[in-house]
ModelCIF file with pLDDT and N, C-alpha, C, O atoms, coordinates in Angstrom:
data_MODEL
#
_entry.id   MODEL 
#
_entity.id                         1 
_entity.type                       polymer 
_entity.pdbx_number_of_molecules   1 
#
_entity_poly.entity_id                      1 
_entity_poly.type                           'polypeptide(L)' 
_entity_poly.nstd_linkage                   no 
_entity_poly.nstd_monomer                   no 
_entity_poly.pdbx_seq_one_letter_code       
;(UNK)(UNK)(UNK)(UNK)(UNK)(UNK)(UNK)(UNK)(UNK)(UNK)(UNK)(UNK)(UNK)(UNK)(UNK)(UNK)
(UNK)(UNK)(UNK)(UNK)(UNK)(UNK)(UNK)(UNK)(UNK)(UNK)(UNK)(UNK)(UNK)(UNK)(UNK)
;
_entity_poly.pdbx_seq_one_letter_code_can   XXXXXXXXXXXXXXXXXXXXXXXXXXXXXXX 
_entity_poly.pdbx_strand_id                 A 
#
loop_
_entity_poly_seq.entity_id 
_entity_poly_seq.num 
_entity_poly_seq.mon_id 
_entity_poly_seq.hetero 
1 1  UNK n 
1 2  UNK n 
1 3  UNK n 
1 4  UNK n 
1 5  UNK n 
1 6  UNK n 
1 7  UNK n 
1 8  UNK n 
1 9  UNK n 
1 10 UNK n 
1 11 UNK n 
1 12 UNK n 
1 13 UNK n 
1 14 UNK n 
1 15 UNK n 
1 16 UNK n 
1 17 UNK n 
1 18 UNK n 
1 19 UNK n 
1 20 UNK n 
1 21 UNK n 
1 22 UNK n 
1 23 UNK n 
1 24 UNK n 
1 25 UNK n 
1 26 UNK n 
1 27 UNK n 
1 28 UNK n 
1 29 UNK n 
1 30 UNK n 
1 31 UNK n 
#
_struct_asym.id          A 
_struct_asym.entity_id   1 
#
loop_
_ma_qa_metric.id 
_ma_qa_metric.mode 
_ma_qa_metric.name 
_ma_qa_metric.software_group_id 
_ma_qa_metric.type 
1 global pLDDT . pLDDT 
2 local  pLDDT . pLDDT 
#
_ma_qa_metric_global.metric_id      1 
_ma_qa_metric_global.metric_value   89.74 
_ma_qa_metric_global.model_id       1 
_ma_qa_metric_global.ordinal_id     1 
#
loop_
_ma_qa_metric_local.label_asym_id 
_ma_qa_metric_local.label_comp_id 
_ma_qa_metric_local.label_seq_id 
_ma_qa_metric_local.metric_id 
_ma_qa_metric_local.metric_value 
_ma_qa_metric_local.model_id 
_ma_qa_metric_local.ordinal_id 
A UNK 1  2 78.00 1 1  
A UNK 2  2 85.00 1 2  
A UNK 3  2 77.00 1 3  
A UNK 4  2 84.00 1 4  
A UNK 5  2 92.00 1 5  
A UNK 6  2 93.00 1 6  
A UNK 7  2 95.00 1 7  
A UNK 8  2 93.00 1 8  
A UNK 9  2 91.00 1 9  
A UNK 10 2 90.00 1 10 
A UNK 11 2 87.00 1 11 
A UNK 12 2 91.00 1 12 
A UNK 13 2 90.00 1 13 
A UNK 14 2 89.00 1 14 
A UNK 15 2 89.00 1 15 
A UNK 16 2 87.00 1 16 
A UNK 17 2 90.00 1 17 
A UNK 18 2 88.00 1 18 
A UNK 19 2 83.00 1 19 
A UNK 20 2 87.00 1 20 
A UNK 21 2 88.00 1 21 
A UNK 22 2 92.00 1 22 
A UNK 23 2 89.00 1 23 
A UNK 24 2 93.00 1 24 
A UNK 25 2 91.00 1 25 
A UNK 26 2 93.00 1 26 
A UNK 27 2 95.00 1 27 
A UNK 28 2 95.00 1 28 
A UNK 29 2 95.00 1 29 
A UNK 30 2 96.00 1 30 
A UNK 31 2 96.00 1 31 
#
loop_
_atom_site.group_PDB 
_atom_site.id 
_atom_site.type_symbol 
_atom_site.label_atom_id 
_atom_site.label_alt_id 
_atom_site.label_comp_id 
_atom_site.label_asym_id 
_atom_site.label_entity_id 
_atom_site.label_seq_id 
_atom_site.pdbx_PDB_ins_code 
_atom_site.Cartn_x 
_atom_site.Cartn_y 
_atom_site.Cartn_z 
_atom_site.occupancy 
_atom_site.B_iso_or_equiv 
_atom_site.pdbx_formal_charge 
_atom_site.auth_seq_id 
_atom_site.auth_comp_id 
_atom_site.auth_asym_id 
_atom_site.auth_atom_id 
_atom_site.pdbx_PDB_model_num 
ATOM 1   N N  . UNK A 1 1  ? -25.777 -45.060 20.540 1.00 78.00 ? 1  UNK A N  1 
ATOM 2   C CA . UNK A 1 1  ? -25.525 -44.020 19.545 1.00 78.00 ? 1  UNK A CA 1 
ATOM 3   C C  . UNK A 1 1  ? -26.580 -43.970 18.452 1.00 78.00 ? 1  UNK A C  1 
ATOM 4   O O  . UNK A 1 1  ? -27.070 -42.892 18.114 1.00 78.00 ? 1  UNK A O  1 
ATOM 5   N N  . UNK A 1 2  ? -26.974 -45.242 17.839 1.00 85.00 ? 2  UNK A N  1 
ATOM 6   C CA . UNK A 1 2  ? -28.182 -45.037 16.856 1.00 85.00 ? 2  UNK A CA 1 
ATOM 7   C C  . UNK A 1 2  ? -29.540 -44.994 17.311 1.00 85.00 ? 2  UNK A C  1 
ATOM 8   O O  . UNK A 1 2  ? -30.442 -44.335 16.792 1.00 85.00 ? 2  UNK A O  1 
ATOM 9   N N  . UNK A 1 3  ? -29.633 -45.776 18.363 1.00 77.00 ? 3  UNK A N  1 
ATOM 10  C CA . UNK A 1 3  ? -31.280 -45.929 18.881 1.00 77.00 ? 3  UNK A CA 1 
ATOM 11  C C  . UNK A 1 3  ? -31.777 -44.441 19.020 1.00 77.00 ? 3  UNK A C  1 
ATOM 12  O O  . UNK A 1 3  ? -32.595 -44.360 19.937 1.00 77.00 ? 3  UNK A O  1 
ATOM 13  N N  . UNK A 1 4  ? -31.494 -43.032 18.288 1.00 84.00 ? 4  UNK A N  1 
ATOM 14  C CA . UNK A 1 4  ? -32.614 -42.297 18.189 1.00 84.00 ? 4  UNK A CA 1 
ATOM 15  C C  . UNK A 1 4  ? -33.358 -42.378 16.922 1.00 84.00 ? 4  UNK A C  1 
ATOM 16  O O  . UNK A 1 4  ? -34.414 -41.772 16.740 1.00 84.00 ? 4  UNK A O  1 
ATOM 17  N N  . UNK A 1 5  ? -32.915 -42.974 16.235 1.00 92.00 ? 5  UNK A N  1 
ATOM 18  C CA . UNK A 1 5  ? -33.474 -43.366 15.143 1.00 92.00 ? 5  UNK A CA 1 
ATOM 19  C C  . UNK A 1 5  ? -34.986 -44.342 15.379 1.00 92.00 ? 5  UNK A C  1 
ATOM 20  O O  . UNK A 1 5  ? -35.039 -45.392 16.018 1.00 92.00 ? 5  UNK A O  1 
ATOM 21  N N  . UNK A 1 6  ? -35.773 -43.880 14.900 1.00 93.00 ? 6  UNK A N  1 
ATOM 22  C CA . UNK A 1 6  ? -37.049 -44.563 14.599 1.00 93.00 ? 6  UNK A CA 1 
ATOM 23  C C  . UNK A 1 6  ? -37.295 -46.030 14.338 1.00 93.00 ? 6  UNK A C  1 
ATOM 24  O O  . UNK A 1 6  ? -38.128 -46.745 14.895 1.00 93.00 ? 6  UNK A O  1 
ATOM 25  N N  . UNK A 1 7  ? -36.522 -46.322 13.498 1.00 95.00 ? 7  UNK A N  1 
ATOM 26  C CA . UNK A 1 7  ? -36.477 -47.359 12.776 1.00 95.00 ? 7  UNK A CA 1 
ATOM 27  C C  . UNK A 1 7  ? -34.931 -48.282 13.235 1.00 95.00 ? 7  UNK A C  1 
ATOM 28  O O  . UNK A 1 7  ? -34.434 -49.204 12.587 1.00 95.00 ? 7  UNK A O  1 
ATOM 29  N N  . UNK A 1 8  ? -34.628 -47.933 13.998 1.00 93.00 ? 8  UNK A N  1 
ATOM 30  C CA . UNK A 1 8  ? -33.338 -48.941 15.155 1.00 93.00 ? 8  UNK A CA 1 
ATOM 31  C C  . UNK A 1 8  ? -34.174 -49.136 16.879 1.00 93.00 ? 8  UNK A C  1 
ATOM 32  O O  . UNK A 1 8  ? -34.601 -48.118 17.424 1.00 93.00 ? 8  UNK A O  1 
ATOM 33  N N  . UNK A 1 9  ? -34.258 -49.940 17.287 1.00 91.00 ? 9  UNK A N  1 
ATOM 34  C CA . UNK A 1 9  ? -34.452 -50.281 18.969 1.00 91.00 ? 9  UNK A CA 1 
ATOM 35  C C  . UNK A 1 9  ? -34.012 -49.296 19.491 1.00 91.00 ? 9  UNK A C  1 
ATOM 36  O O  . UNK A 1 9  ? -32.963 -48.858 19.018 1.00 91.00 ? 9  UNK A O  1 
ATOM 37  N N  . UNK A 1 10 ? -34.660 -48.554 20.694 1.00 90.00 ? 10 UNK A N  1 
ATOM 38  C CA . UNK A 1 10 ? -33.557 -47.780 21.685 1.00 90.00 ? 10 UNK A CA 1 
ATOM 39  C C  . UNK A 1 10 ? -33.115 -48.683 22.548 1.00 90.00 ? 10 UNK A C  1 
ATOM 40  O O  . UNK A 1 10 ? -33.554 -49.817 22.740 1.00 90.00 ? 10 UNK A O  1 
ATOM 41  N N  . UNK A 1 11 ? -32.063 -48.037 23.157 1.00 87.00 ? 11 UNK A N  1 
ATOM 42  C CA . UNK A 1 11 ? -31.386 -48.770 24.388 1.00 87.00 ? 11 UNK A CA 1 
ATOM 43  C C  . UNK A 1 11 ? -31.302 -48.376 25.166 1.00 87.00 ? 11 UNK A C  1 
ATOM 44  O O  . UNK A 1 11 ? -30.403 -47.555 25.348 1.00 87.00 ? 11 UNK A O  1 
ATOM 45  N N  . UNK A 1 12 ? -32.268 -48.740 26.221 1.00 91.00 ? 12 UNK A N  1 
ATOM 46  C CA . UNK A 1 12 ? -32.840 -48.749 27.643 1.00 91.00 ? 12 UNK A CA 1 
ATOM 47  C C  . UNK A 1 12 ? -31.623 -49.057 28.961 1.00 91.00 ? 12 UNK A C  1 
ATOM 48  O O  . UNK A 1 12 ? -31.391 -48.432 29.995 1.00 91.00 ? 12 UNK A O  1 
ATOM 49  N N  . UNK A 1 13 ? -31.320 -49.674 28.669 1.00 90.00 ? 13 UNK A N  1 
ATOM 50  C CA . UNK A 1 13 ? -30.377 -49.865 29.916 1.00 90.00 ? 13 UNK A CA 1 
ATOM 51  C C  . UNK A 1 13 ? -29.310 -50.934 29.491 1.00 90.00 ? 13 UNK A C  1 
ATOM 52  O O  . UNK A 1 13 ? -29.581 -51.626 28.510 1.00 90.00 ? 13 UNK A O  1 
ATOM 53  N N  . UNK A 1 14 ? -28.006 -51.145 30.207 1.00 89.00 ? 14 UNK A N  1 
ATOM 54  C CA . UNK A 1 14 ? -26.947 -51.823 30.398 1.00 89.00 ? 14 UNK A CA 1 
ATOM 55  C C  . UNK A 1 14 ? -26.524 -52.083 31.612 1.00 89.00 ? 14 UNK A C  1 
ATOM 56  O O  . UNK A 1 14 ? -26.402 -50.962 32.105 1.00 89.00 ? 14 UNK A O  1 
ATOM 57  N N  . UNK A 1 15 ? -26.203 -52.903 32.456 1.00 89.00 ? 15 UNK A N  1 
ATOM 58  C CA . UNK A 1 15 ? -25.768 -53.151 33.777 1.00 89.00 ? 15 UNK A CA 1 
ATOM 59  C C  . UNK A 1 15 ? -25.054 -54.610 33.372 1.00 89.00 ? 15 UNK A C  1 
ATOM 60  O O  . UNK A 1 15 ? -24.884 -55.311 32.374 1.00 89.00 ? 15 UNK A O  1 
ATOM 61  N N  . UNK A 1 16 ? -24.757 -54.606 34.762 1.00 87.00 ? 16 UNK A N  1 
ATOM 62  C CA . UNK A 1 16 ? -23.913 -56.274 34.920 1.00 87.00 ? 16 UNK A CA 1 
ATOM 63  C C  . UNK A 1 16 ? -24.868 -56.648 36.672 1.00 87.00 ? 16 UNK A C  1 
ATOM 64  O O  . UNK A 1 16 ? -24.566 -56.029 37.692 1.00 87.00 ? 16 UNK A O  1 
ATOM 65  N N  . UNK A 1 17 ? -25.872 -57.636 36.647 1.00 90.00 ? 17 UNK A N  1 
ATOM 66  C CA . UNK A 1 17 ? -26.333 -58.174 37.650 1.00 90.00 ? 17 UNK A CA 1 
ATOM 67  C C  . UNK A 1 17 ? -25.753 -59.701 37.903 1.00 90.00 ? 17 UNK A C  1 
ATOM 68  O O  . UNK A 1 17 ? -25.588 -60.559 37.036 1.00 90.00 ? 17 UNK A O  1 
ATOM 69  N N  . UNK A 1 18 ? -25.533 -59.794 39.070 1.00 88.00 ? 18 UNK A N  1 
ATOM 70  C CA . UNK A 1 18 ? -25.190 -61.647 39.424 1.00 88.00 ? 18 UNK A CA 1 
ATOM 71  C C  . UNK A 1 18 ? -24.262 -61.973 38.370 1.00 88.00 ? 18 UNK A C  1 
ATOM 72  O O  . UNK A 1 18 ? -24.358 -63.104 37.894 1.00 88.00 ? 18 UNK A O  1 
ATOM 73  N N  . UNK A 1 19 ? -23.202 -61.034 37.823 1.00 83.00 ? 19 UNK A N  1 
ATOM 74  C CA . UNK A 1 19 ? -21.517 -61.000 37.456 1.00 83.00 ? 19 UNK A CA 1 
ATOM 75  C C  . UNK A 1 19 ? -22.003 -61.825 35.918 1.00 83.00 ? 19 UNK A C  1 
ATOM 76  O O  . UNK A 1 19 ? -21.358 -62.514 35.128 1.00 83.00 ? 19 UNK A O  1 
ATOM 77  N N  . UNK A 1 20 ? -23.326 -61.414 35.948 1.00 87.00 ? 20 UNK A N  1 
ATOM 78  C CA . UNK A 1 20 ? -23.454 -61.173 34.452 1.00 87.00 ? 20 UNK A CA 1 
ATOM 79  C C  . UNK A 1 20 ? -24.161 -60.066 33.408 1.00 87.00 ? 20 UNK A C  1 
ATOM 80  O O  . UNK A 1 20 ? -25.092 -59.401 33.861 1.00 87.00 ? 20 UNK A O  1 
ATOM 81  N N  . UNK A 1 21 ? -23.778 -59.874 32.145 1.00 88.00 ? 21 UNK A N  1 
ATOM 82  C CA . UNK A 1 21 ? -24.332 -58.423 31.683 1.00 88.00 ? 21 UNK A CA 1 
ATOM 83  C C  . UNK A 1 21 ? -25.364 -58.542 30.820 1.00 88.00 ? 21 UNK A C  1 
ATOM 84  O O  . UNK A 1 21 ? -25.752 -59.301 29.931 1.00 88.00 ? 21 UNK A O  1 
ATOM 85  N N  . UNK A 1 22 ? -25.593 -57.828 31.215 1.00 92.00 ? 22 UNK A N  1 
ATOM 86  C CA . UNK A 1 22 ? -27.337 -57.483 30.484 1.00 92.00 ? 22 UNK A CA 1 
ATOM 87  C C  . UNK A 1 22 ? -27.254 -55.765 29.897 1.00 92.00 ? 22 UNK A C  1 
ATOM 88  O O  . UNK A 1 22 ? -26.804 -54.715 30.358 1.00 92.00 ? 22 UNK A O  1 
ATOM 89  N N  . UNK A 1 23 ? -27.994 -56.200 28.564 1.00 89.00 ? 23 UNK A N  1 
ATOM 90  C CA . UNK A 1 23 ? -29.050 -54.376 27.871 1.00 89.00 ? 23 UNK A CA 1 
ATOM 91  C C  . UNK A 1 23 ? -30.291 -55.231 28.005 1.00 89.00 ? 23 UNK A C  1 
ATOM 92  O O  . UNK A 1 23 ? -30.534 -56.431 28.132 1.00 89.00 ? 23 UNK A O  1 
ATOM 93  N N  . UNK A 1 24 ? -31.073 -53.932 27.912 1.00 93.00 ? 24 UNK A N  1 
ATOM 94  C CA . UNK A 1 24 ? -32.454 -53.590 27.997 1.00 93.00 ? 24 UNK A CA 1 
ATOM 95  C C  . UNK A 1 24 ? -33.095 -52.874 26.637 1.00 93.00 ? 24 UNK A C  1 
ATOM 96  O O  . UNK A 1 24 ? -33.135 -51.644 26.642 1.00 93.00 ? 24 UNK A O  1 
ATOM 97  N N  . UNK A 1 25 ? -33.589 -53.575 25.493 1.00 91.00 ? 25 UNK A N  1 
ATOM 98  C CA . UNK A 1 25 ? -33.664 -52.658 24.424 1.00 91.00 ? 25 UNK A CA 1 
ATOM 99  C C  . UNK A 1 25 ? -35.123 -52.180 24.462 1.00 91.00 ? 25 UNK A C  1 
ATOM 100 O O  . UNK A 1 25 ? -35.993 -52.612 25.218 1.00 91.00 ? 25 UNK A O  1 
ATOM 101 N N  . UNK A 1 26 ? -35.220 -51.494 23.795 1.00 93.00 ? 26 UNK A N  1 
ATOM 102 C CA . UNK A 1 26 ? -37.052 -51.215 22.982 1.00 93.00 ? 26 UNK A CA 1 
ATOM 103 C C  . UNK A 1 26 ? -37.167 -53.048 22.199 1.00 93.00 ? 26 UNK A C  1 
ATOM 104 O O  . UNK A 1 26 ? -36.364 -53.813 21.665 1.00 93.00 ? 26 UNK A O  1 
ATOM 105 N N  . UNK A 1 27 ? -38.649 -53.080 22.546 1.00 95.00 ? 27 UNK A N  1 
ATOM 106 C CA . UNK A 1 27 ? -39.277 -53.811 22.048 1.00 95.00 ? 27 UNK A CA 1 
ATOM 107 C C  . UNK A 1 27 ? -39.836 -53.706 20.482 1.00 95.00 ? 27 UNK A C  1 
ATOM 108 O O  . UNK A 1 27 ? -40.485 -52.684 20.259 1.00 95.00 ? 27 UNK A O  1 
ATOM 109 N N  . UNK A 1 28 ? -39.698 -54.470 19.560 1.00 95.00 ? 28 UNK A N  1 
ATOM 110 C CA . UNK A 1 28 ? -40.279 -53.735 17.906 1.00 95.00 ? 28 UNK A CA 1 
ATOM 111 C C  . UNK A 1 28 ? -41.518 -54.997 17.991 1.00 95.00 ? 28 UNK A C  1 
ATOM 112 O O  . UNK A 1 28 ? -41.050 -56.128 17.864 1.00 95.00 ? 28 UNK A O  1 
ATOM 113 N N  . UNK A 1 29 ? -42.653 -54.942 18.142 1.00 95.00 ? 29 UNK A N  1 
ATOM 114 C CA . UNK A 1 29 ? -43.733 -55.895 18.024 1.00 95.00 ? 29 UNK A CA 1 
ATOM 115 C C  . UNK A 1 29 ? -43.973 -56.008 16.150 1.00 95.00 ? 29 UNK A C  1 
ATOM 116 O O  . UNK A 1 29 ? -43.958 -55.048 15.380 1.00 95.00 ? 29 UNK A O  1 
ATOM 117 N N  . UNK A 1 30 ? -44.148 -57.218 15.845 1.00 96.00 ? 30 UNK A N  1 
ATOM 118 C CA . UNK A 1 30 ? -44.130 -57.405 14.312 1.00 96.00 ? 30 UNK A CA 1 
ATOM 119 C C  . UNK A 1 30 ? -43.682 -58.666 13.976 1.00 96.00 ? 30 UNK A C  1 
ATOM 120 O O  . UNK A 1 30 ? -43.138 -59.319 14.866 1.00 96.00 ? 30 UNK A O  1 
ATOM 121 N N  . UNK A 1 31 ? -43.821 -59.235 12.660 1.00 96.00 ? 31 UNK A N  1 
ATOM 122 C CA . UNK A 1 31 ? -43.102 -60.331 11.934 1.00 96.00 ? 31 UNK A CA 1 
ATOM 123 C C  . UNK A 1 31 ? -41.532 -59.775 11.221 1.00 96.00 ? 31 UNK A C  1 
ATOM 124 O O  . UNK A 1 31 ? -40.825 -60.563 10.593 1.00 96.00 ? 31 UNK A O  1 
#
């Protein structure tokens, strides 16, 4: 819902692989 925001991560993906769950966010490179 927020990741169109600039300044929040997007969110790339969600699944459940090998009956465990995983997201996939944007990367923010920085300190």
């Amino acid at each position: 819902h927020l990741g169109q925001h600039p300044q929040i991560p997007a969110l790339l993906s969600y699944c459940t692989q090998d009956d465990r769950q995983y997201l996939v966010q944007e990367f923010i490179n920085g300190l």
